[in-house]
N, C-alpha and C. Protein backbone atom coordinates (compact mmCIF):
# COMPACT_ATOMS: atom_id res chain seq x y z
N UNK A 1 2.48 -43.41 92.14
CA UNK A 1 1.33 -43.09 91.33
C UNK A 1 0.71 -44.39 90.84
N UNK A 2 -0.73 -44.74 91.25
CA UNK A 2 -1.10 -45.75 90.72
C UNK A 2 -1.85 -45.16 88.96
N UNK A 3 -1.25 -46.46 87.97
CA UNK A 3 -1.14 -46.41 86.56
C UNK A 3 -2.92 -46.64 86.69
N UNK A 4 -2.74 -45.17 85.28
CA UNK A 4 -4.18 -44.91 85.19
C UNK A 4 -4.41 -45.28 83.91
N UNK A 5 -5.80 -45.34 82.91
CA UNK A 5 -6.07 -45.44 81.88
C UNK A 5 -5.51 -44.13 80.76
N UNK A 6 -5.98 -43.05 81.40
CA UNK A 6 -5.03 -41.43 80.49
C UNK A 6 -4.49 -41.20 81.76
N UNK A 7 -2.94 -41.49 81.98
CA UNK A 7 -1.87 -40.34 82.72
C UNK A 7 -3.00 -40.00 84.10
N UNK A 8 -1.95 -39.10 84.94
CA UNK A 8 -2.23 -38.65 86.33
C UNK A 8 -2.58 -37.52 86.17
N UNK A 9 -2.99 -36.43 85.20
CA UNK A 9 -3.59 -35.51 84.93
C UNK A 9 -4.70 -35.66 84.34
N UNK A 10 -6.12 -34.50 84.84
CA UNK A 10 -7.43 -34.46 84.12
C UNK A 10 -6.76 -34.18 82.55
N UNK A 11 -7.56 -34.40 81.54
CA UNK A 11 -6.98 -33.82 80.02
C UNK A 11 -7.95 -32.37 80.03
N UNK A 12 -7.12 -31.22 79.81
CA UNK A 12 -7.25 -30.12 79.42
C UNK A 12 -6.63 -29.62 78.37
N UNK A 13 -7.39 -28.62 77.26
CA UNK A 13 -6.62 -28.08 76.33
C UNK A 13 -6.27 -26.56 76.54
N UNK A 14 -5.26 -26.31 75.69
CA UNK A 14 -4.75 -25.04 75.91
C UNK A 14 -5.73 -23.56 76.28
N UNK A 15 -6.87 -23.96 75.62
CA UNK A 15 -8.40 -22.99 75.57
C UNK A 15 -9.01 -23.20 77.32
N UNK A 16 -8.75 -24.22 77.61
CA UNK A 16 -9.56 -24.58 79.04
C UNK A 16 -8.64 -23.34 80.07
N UNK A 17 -7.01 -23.13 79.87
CA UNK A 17 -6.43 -22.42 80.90
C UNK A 17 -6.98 -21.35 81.03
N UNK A 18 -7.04 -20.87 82.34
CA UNK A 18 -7.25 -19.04 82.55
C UNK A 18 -6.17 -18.45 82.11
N UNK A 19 -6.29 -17.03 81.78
CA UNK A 19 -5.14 -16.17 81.32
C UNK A 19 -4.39 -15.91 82.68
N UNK A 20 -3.23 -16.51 81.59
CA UNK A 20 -1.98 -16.04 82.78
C UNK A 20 -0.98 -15.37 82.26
N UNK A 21 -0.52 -14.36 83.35
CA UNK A 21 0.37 -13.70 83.20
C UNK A 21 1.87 -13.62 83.29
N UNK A 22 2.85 -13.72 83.09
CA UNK A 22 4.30 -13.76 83.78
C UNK A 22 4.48 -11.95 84.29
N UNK A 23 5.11 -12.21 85.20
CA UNK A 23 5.52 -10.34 86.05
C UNK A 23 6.06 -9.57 84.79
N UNK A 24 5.57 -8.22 84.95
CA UNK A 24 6.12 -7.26 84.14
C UNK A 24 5.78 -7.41 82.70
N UNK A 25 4.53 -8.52 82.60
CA UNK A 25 3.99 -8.42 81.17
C UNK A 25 4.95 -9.05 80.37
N UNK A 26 6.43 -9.89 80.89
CA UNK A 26 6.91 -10.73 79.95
C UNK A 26 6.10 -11.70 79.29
N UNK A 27 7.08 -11.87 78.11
CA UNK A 27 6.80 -12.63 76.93
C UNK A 27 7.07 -14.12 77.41
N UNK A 28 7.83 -14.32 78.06
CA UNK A 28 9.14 -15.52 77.83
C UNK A 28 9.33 -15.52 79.34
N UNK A 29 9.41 -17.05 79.69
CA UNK A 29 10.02 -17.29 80.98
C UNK A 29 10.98 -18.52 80.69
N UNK A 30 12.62 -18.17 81.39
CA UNK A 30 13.58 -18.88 81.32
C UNK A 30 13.68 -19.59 82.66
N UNK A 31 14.27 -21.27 82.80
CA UNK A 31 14.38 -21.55 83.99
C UNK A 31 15.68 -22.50 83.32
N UNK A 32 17.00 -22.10 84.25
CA UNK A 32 18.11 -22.30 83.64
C UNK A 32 18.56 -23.76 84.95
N UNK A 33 18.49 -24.50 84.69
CA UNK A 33 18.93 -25.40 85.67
C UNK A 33 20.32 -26.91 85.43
N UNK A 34 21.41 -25.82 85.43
CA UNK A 34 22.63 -26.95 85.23
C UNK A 34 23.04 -28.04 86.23
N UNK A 35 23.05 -28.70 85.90
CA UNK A 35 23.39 -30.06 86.80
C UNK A 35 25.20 -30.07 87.20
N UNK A 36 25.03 -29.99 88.59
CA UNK A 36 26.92 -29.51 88.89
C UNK A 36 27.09 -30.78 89.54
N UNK A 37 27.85 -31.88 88.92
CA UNK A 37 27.75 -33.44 89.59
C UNK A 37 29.52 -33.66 89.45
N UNK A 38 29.55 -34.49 90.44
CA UNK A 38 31.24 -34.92 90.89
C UNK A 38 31.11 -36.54 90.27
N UNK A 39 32.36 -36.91 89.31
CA UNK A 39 32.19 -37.95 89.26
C UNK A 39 33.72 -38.30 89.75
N UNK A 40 34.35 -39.51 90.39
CA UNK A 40 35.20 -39.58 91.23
C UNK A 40 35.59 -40.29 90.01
N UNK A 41 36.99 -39.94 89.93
CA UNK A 41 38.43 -40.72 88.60
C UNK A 41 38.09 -42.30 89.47
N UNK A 42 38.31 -42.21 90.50
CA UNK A 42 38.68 -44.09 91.08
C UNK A 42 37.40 -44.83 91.20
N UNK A 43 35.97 -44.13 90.54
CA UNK A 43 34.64 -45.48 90.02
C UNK A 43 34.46 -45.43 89.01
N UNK A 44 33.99 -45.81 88.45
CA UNK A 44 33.27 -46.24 87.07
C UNK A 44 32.16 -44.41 86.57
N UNK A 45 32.54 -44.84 85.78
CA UNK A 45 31.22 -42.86 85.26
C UNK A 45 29.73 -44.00 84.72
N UNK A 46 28.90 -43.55 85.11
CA UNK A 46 28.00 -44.54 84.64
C UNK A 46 27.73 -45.03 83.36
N UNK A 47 27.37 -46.09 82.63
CA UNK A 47 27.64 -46.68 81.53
C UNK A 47 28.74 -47.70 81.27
N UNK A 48 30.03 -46.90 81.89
CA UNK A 48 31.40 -47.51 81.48
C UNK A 48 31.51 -48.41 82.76
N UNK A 49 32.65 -49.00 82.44
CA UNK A 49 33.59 -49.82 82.96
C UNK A 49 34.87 -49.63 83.44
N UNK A 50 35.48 -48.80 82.86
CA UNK A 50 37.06 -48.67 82.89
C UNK A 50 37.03 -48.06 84.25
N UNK A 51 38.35 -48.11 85.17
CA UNK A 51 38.73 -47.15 85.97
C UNK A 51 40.19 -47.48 85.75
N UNK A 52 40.90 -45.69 86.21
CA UNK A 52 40.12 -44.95 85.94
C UNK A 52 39.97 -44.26 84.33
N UNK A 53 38.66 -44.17 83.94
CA UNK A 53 38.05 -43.33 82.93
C UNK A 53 38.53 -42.44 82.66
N UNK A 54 39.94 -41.62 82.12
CA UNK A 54 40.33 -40.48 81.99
C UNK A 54 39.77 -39.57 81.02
N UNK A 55 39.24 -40.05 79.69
CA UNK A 55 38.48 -39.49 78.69
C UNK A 55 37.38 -38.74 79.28
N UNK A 56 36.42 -39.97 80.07
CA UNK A 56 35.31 -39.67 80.28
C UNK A 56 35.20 -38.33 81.37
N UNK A 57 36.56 -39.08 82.06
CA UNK A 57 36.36 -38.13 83.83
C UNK A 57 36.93 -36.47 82.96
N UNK A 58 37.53 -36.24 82.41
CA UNK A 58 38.31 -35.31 82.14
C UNK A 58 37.19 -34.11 81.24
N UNK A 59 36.17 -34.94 80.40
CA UNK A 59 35.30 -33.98 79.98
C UNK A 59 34.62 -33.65 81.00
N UNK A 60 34.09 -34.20 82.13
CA UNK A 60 33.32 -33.66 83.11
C UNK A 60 34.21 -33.13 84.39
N UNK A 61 35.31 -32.72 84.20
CA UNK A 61 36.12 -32.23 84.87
C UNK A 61 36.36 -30.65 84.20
N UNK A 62 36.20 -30.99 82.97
CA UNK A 62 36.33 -29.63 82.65
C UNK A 62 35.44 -28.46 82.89
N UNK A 63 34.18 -29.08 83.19
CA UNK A 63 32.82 -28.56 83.46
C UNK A 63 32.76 -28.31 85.15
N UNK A 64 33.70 -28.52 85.69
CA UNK A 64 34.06 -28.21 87.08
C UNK A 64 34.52 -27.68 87.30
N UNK A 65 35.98 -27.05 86.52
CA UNK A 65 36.71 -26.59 86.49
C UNK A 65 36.77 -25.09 85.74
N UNK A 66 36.18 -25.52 84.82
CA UNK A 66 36.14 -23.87 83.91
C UNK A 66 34.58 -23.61 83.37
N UNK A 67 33.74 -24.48 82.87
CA UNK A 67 32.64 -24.40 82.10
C UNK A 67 31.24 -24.14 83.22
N UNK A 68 31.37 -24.23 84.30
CA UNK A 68 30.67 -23.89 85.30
C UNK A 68 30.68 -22.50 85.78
N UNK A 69 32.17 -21.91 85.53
CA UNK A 69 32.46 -20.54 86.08
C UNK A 69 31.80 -19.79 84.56
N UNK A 70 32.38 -19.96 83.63
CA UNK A 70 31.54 -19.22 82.27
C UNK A 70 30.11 -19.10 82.39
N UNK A 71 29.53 -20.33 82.79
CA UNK A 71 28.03 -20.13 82.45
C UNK A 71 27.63 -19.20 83.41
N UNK A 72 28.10 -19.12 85.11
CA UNK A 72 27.97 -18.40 85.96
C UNK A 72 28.32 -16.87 85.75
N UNK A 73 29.08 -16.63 84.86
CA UNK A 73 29.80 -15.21 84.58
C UNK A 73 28.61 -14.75 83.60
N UNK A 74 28.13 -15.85 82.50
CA UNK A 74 26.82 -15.03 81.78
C UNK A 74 25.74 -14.90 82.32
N UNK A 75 25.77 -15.73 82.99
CA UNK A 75 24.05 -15.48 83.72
C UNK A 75 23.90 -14.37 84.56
N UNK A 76 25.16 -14.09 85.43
CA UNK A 76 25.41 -13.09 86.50
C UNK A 76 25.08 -11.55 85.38
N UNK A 77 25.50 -11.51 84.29
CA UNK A 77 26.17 -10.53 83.32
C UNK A 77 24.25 -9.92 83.33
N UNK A 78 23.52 -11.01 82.72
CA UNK A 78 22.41 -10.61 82.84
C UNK A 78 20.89 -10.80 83.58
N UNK A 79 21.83 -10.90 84.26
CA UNK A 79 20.89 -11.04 85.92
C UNK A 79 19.88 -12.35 85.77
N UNK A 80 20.03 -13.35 85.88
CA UNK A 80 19.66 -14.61 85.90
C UNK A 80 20.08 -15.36 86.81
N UNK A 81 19.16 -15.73 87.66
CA UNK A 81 19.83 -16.88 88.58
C UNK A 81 19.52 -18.27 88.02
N UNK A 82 20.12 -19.37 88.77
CA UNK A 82 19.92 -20.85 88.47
C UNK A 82 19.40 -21.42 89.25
N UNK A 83 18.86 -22.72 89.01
CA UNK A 83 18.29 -23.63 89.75
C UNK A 83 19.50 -24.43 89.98
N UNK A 84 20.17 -25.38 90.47
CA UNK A 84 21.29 -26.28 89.92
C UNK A 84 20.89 -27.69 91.28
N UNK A 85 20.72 -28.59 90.02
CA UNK A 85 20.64 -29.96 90.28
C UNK A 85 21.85 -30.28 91.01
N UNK A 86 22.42 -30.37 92.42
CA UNK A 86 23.18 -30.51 92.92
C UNK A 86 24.03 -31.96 93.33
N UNK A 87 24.89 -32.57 92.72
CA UNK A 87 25.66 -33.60 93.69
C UNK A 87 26.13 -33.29 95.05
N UNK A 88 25.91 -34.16 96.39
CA UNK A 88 26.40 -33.34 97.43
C UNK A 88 27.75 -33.47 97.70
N UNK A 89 28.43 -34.62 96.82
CA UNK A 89 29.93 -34.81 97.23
C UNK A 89 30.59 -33.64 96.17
N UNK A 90 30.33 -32.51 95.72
CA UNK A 90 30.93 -31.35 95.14
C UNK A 90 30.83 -30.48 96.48
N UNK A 91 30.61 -30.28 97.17
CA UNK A 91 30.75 -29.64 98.16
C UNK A 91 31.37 -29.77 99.25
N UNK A 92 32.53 -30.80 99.23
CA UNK A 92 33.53 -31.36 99.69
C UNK A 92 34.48 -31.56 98.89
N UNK A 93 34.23 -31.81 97.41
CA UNK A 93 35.23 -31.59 96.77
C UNK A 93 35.95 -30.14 95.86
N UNK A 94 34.48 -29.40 95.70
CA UNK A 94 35.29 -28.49 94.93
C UNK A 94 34.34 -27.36 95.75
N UNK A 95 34.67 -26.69 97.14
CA UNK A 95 33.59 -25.81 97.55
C UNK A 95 33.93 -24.26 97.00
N UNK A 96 34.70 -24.08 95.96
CA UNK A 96 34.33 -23.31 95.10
C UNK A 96 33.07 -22.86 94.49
N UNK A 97 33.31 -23.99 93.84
CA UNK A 97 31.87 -23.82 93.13
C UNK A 97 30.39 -23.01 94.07
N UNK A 98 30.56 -23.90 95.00
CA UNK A 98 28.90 -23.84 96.09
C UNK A 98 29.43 -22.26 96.41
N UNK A 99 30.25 -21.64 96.60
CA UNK A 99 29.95 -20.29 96.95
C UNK A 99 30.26 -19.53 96.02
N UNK A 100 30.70 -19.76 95.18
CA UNK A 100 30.50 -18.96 93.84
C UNK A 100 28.40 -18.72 93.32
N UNK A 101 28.15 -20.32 93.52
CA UNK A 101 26.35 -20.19 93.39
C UNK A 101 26.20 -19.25 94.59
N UNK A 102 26.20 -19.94 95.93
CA UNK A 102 25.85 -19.17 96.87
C UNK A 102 25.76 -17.42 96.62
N UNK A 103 26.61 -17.16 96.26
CA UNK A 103 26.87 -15.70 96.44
C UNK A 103 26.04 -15.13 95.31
N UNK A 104 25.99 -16.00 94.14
CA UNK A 104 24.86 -15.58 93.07
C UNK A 104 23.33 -15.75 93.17
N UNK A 105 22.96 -15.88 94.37
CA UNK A 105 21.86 -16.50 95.11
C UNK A 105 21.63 -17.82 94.17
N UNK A 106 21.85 -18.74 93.54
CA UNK A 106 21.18 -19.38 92.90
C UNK A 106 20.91 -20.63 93.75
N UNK A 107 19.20 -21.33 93.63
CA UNK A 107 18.90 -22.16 94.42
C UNK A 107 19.71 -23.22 94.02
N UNK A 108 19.85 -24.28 95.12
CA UNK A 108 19.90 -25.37 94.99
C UNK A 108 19.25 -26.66 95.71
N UNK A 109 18.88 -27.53 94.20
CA UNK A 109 18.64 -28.84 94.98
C UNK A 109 19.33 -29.75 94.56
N UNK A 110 18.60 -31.44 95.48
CA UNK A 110 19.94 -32.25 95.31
C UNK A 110 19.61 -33.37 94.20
N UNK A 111 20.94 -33.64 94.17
CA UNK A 111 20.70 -34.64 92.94
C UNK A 111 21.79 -35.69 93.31
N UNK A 112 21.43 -36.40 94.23
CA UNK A 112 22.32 -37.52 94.71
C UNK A 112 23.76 -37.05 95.41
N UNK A 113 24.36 -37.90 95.77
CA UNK A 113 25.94 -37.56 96.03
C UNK A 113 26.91 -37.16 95.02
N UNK A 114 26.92 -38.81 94.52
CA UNK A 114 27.63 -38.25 92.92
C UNK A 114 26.98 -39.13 92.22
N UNK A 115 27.00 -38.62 91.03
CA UNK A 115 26.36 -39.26 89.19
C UNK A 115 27.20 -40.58 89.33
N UNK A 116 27.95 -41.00 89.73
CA UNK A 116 28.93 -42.47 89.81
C UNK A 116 28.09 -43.48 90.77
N UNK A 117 27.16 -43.11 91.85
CA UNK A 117 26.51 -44.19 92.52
C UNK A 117 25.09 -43.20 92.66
N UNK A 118 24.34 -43.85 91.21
CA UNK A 118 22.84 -43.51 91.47
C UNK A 118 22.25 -44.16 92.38
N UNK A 119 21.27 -43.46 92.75
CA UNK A 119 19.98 -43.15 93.53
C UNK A 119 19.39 -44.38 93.49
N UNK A 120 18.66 -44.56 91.79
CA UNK A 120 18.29 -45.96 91.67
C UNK A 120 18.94 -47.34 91.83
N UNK A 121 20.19 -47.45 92.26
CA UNK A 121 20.88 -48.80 92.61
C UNK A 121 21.34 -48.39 94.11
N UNK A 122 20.15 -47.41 94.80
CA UNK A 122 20.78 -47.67 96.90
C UNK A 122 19.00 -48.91 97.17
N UNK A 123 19.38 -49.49 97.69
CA UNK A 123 18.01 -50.33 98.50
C UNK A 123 16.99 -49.30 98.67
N UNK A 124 15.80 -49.96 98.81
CA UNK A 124 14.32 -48.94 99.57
C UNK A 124 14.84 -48.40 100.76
N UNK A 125 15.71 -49.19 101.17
CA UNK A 125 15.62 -49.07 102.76
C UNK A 125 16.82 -47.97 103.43
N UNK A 126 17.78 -48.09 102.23
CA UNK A 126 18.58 -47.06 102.60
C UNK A 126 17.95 -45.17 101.70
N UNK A 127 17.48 -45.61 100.87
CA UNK A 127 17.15 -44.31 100.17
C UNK A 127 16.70 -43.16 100.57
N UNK A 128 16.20 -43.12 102.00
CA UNK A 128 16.34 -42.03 103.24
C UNK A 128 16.91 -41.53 103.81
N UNK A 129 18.06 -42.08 103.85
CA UNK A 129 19.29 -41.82 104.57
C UNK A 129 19.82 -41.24 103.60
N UNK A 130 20.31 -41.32 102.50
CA UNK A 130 21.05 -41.22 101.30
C UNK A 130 20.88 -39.63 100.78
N UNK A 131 19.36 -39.17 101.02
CA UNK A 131 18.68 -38.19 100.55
C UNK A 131 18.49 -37.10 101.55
N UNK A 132 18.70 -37.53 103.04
CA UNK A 132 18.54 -36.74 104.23
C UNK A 132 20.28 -36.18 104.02
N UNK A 133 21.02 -37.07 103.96
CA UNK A 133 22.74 -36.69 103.94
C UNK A 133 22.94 -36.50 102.93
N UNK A 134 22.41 -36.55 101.70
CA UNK A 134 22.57 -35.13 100.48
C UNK A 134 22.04 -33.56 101.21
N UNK A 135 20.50 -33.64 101.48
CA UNK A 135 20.43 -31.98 102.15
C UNK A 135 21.14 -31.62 103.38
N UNK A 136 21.95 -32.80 104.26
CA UNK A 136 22.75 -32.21 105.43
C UNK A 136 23.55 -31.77 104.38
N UNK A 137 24.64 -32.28 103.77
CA UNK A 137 25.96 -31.79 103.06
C UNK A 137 25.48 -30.47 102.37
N UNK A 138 24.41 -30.37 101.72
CA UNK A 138 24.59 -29.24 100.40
C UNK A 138 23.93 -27.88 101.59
N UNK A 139 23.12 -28.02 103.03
CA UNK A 139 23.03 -27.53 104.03
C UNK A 139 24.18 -26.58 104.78
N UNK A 140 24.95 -27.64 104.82
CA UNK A 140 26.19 -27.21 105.98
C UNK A 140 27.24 -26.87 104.75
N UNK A 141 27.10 -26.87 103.66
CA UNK A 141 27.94 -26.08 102.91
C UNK A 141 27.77 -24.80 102.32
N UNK A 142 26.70 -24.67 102.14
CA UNK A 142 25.75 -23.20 101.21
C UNK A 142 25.06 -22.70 102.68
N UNK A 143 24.85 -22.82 103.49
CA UNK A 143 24.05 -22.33 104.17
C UNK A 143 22.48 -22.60 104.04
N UNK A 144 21.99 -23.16 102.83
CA UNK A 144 20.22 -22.66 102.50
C UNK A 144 19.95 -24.84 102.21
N UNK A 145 19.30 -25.01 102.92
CA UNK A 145 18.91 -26.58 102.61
C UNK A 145 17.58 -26.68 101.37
N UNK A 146 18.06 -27.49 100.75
CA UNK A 146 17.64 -27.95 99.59
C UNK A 146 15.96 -27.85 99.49
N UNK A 147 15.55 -27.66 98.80
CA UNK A 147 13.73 -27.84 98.62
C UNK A 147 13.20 -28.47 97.73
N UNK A 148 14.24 -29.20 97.15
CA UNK A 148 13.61 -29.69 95.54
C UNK A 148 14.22 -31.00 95.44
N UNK A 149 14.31 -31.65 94.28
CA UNK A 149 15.63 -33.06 94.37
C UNK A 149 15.32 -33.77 92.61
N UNK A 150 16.11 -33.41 91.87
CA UNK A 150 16.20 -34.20 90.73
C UNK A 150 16.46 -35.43 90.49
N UNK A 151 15.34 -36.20 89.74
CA UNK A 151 15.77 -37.89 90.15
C UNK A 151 14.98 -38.21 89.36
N UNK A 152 14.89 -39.64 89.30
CA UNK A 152 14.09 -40.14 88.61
C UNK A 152 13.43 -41.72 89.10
N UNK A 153 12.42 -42.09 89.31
CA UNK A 153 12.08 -43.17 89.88
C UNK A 153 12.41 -44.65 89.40
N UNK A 154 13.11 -45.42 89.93
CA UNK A 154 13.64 -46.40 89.65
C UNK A 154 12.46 -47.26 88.72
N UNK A 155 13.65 -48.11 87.67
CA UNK A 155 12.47 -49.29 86.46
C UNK A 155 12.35 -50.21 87.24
């Protein structure tokens, strides 16, 4: 995006929109999108230093382990699917999870390999590759290839 004087949007106010509707005359639209990321005990969790990180790895282990299946059991309870920001190395490590979503239809896109080697520290030159073999993996594991990709553009 080349940097503009006001942002990459015309300025419109809330009065300028046409009336819109959500289906069935709802009030309220929810878009539930948990981030299901692998961080490996033997690198660094980003920020830190230590390996391995047992504090750190162990709270986000728990969220792999049990706190992923809860949120999936309420959402299922009242018919809600997810979006889920996907790591693709969870689908080699815990392919639980991916067919537990799978089976709840919930989409997925990708969100790097793992949260331990961001996106923003691979070269220009590899960052194609990196992003093509996130949607092979989360592909050949779920069956449904990715359409979306959570990220953020490097400082």
């Amino acid at each position: 995006m080349k940097p503009q004087r006001y942002g990459p949007f015309p300025y419109r106010t809330a009065r300028d929109l046409k009336e819109f509707r959500w289906p069935n005359d709802a009030r309220l639209a929810l878009w539930v999108i948990p981030n299901i990321e692998f961080f490996p005990l033997n690198e660094p969790i980003p920020g830190g230093t230590i390996v391995p990180d047992v504090n750190g790895w162990t709270k986000r282990d728990y969220g792999n382990r049990i706190g992923i299946f809860r949120l999936m059991d309420v959402m299922a309870k009242f018919g809600v699917r997810g979006t889920v920001a996907l790591n693709s190395d969870i689908c080699d490590a815990h392919p639980q999870i991916i067919s537990e979503a799978t089976r709840n239809k919930w989409e997925l896109m990708g969100h790097c390999e793992s949260n331990s080697r961001a996106l923003t520290k691979v070269g220009a030159d590899e960052e194609a590759a990196v992003i093509a073999n996130v949607a092979a993996v989360i592909e050949r594991a779920s069956g449904q290839r990715p359409r979306g990709w959570l990220g953020r553009r490097p400082r």
